[in-house]
Each structure stands twice: as structure tokens, then as C-alpha cells.
Protein backbone atom coordinates (compact mmCIF):
# COMPACT_ATOMS: atom_id res chain seq x y z
CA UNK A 1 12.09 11.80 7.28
CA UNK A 2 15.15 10.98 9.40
CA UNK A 3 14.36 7.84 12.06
CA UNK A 4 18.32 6.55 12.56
CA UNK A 5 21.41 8.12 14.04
CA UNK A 6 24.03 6.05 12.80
CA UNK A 7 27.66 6.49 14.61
CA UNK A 8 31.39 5.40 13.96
CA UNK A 9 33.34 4.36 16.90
CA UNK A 10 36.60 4.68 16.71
CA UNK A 11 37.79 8.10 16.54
CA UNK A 12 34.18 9.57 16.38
CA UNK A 13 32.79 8.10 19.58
CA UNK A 14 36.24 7.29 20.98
CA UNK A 15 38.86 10.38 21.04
CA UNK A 16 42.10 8.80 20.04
CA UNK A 17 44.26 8.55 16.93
CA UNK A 18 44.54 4.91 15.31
CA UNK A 19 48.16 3.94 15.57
CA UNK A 20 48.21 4.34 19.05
CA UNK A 21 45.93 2.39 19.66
CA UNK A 22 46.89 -0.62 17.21
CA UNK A 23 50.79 -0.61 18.80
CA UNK A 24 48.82 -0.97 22.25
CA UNK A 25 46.51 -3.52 20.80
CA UNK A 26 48.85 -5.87 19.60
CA UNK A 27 51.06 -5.51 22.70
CA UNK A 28 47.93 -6.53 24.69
CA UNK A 29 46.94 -9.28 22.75
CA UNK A 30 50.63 -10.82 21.48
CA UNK A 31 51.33 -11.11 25.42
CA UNK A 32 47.93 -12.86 26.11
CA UNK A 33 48.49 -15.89 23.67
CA UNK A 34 52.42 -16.28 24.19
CA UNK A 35 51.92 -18.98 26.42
CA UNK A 36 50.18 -20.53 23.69
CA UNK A 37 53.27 -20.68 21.44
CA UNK A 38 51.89 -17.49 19.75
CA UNK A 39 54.75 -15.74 17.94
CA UNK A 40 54.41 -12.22 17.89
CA UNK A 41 55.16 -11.36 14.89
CA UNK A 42 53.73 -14.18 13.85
CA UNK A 43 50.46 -12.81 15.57
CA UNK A 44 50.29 -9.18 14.21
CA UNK A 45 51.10 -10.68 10.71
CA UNK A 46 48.30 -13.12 10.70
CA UNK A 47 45.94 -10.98 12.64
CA UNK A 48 46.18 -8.51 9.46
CA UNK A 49 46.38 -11.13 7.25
CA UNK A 50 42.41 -12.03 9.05
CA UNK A 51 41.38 -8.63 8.96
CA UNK A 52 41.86 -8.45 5.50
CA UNK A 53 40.01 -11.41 4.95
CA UNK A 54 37.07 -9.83 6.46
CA UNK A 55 37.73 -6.45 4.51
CA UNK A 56 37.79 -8.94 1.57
CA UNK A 57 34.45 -10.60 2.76
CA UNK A 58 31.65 -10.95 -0.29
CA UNK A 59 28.53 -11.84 1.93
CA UNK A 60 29.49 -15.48 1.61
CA UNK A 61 30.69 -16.11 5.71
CA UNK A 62 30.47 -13.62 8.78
CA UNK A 63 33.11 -11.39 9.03
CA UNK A 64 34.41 -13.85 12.35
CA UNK A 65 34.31 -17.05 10.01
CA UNK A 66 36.16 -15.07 7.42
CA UNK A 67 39.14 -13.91 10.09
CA UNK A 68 39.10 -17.24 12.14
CA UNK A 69 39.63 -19.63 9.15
CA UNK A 70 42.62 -17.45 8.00
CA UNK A 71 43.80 -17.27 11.03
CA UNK A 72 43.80 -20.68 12.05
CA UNK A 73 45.32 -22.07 8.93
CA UNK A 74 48.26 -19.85 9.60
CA UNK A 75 48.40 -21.59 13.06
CA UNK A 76 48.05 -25.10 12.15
CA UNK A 77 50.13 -26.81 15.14
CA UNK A 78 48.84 -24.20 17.79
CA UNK A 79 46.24 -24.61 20.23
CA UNK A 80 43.04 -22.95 19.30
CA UNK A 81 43.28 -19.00 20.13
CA UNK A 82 39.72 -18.09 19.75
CA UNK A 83 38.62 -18.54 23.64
CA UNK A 84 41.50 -16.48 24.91
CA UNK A 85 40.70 -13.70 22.57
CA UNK A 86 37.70 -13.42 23.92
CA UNK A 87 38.69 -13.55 27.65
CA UNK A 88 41.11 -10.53 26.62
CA UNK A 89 38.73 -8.68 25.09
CA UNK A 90 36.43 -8.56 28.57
CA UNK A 91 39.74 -8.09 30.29
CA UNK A 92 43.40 -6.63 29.61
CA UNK A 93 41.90 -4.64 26.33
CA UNK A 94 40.18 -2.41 28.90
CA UNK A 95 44.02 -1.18 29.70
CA UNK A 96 43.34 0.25 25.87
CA UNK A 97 41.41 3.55 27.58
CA UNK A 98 44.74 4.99 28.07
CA UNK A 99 45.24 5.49 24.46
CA UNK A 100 41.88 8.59 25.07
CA UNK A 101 42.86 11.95 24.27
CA UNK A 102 40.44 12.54 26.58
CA UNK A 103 37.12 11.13 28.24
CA UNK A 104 33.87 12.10 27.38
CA UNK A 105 31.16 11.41 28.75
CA UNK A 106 28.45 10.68 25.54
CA UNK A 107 25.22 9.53 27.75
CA UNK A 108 23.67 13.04 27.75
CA UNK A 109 24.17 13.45 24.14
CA UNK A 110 22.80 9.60 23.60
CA UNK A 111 19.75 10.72 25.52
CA UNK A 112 18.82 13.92 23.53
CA UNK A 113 18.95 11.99 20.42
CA UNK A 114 16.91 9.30 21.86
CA UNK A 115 14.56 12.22 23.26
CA UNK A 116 14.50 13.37 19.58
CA UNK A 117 12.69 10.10 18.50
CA UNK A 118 16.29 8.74 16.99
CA UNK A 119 16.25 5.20 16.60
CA UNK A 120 20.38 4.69 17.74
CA UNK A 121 22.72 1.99 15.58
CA UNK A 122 26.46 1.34 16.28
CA UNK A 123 27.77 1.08 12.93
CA UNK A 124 31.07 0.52 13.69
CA UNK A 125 33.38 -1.54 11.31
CA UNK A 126 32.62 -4.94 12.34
CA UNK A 127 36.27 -6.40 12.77
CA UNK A 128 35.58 -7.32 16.38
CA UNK A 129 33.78 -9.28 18.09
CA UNK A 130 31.03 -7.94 20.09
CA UNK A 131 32.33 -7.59 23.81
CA UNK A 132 35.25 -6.10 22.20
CA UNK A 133 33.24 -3.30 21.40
CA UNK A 134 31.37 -3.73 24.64
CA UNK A 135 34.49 -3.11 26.44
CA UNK A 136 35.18 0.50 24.11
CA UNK A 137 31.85 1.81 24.73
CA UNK A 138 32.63 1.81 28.17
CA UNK A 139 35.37 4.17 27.79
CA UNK A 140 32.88 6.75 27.17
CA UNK A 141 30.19 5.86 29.42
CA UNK A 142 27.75 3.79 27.10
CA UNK A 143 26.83 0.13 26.45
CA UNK A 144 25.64 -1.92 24.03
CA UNK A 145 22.37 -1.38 25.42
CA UNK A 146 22.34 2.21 24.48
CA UNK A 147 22.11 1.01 21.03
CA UNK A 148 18.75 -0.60 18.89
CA UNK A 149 21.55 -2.35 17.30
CA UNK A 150 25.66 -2.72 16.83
CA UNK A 151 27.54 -3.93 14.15
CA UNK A 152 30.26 -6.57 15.17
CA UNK A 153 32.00 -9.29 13.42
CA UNK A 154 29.41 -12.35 14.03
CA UNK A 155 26.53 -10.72 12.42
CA UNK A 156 28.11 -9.13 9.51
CA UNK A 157 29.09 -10.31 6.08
CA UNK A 158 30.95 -6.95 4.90
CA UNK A 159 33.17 -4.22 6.16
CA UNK A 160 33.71 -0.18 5.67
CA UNK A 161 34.24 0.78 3.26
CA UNK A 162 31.94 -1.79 1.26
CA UNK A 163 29.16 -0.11 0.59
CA UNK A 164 27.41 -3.44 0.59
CA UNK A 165 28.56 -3.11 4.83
CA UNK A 166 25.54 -0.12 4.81
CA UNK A 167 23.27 -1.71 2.44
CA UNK A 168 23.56 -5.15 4.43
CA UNK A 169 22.67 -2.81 7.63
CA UNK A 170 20.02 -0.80 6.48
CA UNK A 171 18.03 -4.25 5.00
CA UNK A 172 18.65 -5.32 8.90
CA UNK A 173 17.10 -2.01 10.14
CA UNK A 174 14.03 -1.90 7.51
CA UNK A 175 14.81 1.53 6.58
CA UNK A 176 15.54 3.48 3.16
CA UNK A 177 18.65 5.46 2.39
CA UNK A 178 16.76 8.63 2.72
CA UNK A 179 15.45 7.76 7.03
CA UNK A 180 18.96 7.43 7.96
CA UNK A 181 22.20 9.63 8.97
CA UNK A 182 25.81 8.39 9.02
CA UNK A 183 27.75 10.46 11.48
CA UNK A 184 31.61 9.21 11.82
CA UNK A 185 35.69 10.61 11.02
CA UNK A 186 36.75 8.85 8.36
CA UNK A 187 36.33 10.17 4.57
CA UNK A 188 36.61 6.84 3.10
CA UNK A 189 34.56 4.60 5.34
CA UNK A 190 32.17 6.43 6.34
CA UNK A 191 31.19 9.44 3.86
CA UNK A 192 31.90 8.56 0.75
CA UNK A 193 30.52 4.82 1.02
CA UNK A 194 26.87 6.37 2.62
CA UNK A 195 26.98 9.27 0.12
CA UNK A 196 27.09 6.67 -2.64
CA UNK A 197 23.70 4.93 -1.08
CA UNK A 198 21.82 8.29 -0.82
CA UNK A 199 22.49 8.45 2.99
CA UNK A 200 22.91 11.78 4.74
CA UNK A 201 26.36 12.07 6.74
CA UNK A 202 28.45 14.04 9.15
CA UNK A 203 32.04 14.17 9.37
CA UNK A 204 33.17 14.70 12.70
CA UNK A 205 36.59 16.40 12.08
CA UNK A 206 38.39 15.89 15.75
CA UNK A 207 40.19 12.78 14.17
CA UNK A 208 39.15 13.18 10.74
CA UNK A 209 40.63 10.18 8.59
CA UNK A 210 41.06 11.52 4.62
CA UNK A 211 44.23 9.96 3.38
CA UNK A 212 43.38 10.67 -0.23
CA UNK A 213 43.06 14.29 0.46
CA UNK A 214 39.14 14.44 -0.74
CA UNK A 215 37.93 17.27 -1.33
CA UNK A 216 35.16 17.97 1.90
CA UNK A 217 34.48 21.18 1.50
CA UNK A 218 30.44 20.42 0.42
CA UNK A 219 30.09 17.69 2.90
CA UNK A 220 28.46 18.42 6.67
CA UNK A 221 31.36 18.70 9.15
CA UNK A 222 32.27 20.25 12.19
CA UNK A 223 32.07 18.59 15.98
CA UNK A 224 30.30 15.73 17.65
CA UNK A 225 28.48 18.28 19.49
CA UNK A 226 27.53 19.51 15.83
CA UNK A 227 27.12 16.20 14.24
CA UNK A 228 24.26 15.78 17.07
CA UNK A 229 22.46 19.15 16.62
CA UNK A 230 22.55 18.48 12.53
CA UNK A 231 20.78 14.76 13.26
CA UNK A 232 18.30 16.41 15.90
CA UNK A 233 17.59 19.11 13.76
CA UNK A 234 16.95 16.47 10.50
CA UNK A 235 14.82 13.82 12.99
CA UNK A 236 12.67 17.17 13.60
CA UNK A 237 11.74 17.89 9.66
């Protein structure tokens, strides 16, 4: 029986294409440490350079100990950037809504799952830090609250498309493969990863993500609105 409703963010929850939002993103946050001494290019080199770290991450560290110590080493004479981060990640990165394709308002459809007896997880990739993805959720009405629990990067130890990432959450949760769906836009990190574990999954094909051209012809697809009636209808088996 199906007891979790597991969602994507970005471009499943959020409507908006990736690489707008990442040239916005590093705009944002390379003016918000130049005062620091921050480089931008040395910013957006080494914030990749962190993020693949955590990609990279074998259960060993968090996912925030595995960008911050990368990070930092690249930054050796510079004053810690950590603290500022943070303060523009519950500030200017809420200038990020304008890269929308539109605004939805999800609370309605979070409360008919919830109706349904869904137990609600974030699983977003957990490359931020949690009021980063405070901040997103608010694009589209929600909050972390909305949510028995979020992924972010201080209480992970993998990312998508790790399987390990799911298996790490669903030992959190207490639940088996088979009492949980996946619904979320990208092939790669989300489908194929689940499907692997046994876990049921939607794609949501506004922003679908497949740059390897996979074959998802078998695989449940269609809207949000869709992906919602597919989990309500499995919670009610």
C-alpha cells in the first residue's frame, strides 16, 4: 500500500527551466560575497567544483561538509563565506521567483493528498541548505511545514541520482520501496534511480529533464495535476 508522496522541486514543484535560473543564481550570489574579495569566476568555478563534491559524496560527511571543505580550500586567504550564504539565501535569492514560467499556487493540491492519508516528503536534491529551499517553496505558496520531511544538504550524505540518496531517505522514513511514490521531471534523477529501488514514479513532463533521450514511453507521465490523481488514486488501493 502507498503511505508517501514523494516530490522533486525544481522544475516539478517550481515551473522554470534550469539555466535560467543558475545564470540568475550565480549573479545573486557572486554580487553578495564581492565585498569579501570573492572573485566571480572564481565563485561559480568553485561553487561547481563543491557541488560536485556533494554529487561525489559516499555517506562518509553531509552533503554541506562535503561542499564547504572544497570550497574553503579553494578560498584559503578569504574570509569565511558560509554566514553570508546563508543571509542570501533568506534574502536576495527570493529575487530568483522571476525566473517562474508561471505561479502556481500548490496548497490545494498539498491538501488533497494530505486528505488522501499521504504522508508528504520533499525529496529534493539536497545541494542546498535548508532555508534555501525554504525560500523556493514560497514561490509556490508552501513551506517547509507542509512537508513530514525535506531533504537539504545538512542531513544528507548522497545526492540524485545516487540511488543510495533514496535508499538513505526511505531508511529515514521507515518505509519499503513498495509504500512510496516518486513524482518529479527529470529522467535521470528521479525515475530511473527510484525505478531501480522498486519505487513507483511519475514523470511530470512540463520541464521534463531526459538528456540521454530514454526511452519513457512505459513509464507514468503526464501533468502535476496527473501526477497527483495517479498518487491519490495508489494511496486509495
Amino acid at each position: 500500500m502507498i503511505k508517501t508522496v514523494m516530490f522533486d522541486l525544481d522544475g516539478t514543484l517550481l515551473p522554470f527551466v534550469q539555466d535560467e535560473f543558475i545564470k540568475y543564481y550565480f549573479g545573486g550570489l557572486c554580487k553578495k560575497l564581492a565585498p569579501l574579495g570573492y572573485d566571480p569566476d572564481g565563485v561559480v568555478k568553485n561553487v561547481w567544483k563543491g557541488t560536485g563534491a556533494m554529487i561525489k559524496n559516499d555517506g562518509s560527511r553531509t552533503n554541506s561538509e562535503a561542499f564547504w571543505e572544497t570550497f574553503r580550500a579553494a578560498f584559503p586567504d578569504k574570509p569565511d563565506a558560509k554566514a553570508f550564504c546563508d543571509e542570501f539565501y533568506t534574502g536576495e535569492f527570493d529575487a530568483l521567483k522571476q525566473c517562474l514560467m508561471h505561479v502556481p499556487d500548490h496548497k490545494p493540491m498539498i491538501e488533497r493528498l494530505k486528505s488522501a492519508g499521504a504522508e508528504l516528503v520533499l525529496a529534493t536534491n539536497p545541494i542546498f541548505p535548508e532555508c534555501a529551499v525554504a525560500t523556493r517553496l514560497a514561490w509556490v505558496g508552501l513551506s517547509l511545514n507542509d512537508f513530514a520531511f525535506v531533504t537539504h544538504y545538512d542531513n544528507s550524505t548522497f545526492c540524485k541520482p545516487n540511488p543510495k540518496y533514496f535508499e538513505e531517505l526511505l531508511k529515514k522514513l521507515g518505509r519499503q520501496p513498495s509504500e512510496c511514490v516518486m513524482i518529479g521531471n527529470s529522467v535521470g534523477e528521479d525515475i530511473l534511480p527510484t525505478k531501480s529501488l522498486g519505487i513507483e514514479s511519475f514523470l511530470v513532463n512540463e520541464f521534463i529533464e531526459n538528456p540521454d533521450n530514454v526511452d519513457v514511453s512505459e513509464f507514468n507521465r503526464g501533468t502535476i495535476e496527473d501526477a497527483v490523481k495517479f498518487a491519490v488514486d495508489k494511496l486509495s488501493e
